[in-house]
Every structure is written in structure tokens, then in C-alpha cells.
Protein backbone atom coordinates (compact mmCIF):
# COMPACT_ATOMS: atom_id res chain seq x y z
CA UNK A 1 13.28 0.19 -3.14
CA UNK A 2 14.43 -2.91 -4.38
CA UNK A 3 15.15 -3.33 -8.00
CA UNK A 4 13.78 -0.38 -8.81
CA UNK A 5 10.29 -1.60 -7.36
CA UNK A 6 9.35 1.06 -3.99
CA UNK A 7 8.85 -1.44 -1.26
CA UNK A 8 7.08 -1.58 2.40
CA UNK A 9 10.38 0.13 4.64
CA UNK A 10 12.09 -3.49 6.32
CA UNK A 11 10.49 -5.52 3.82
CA UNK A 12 10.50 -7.12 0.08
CA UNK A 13 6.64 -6.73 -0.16
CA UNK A 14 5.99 -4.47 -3.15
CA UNK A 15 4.04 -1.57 -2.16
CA UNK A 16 1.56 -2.24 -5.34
CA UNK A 17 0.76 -5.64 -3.31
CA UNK A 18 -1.16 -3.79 -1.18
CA UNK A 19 -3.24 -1.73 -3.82
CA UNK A 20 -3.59 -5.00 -5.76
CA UNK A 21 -5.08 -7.37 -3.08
CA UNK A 22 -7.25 -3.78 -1.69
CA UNK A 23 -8.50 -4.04 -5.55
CA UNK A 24 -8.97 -7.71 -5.49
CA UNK A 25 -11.33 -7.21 -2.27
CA UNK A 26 -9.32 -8.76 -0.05
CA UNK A 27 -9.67 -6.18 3.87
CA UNK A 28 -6.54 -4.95 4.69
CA UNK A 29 -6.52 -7.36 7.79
CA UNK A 30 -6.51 -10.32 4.87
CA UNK A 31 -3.48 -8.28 3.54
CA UNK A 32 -1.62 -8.41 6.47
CA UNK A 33 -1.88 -11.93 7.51
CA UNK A 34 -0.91 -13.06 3.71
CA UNK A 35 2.02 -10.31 3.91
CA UNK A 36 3.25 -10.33 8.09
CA UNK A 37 6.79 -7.99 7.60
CA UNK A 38 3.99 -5.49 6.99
CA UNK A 39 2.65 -3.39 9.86
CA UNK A 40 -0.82 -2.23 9.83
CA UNK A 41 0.68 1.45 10.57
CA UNK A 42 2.64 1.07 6.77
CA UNK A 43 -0.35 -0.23 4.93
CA UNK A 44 -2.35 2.89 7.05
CA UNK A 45 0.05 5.16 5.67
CA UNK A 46 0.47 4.08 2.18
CA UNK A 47 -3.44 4.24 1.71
CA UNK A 48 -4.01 7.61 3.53
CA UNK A 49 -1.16 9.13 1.14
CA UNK A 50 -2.65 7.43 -1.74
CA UNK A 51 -6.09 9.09 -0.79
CA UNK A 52 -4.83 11.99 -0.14
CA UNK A 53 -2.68 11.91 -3.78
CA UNK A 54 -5.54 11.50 -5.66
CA UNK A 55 -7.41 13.98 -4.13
CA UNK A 56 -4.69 16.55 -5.41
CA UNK A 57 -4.84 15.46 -8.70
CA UNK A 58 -8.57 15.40 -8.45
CA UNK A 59 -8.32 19.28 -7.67
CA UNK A 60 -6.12 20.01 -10.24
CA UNK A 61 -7.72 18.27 -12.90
């Protein structure tokens, strides 16, 4: 985290960067060259948990 903002591990790129440009329609290989401290193994994991998040909530709902 930095300022209170939760962060790609080794990096200052705000996870919500990736969710934003993924949103904007930008592919996630667009993502990475505009953001390069990120690996393609983070941005992997942060959308597989955020798939797999909303799937729970979509199950509890």
C-alpha cells in the first residue's frame, strides 16, 4: 500500500489502474506496456481474484 492506496507488490501502480484501463478497453497487454513494473503474473492474479470475488458475492446475494 502506499498512502493508503493497495498497490501492484514492487511498484507505485495503483491496483485500480488496472481495473480502470480493463474498463476503458484497453487488453491487458496495452496495460502492461503503459504500466512495465507490472508483471503479467500480478495483473493475472489481481483479475482471477477479482473474478473469483465477485462470484462469492454473486452467491451470496
Amino acid at each position: 500500500m502506499v498512502s493508503g492506496t493497495l498497490v501492484f507488490r514492487g511498484t507505485r501502480v495503483p491496483v485500480e489502474a488496472l481495473i480502470t484501463n480493463r474498463e476503458a478497453g484497453l487488453t491487458l497487454d496495452e496495460f502492461l506496456e503503459n504500466f512495465p513494473t507490472v508483471t503479467r503474473e500480478q495483473a493475472l492474479q489481481v483479475l482471477e481474484f477479482s473474478k473469483t470475488t465477485l462470484q462469492k458475492l454473486g452467491k451470496s446475494a
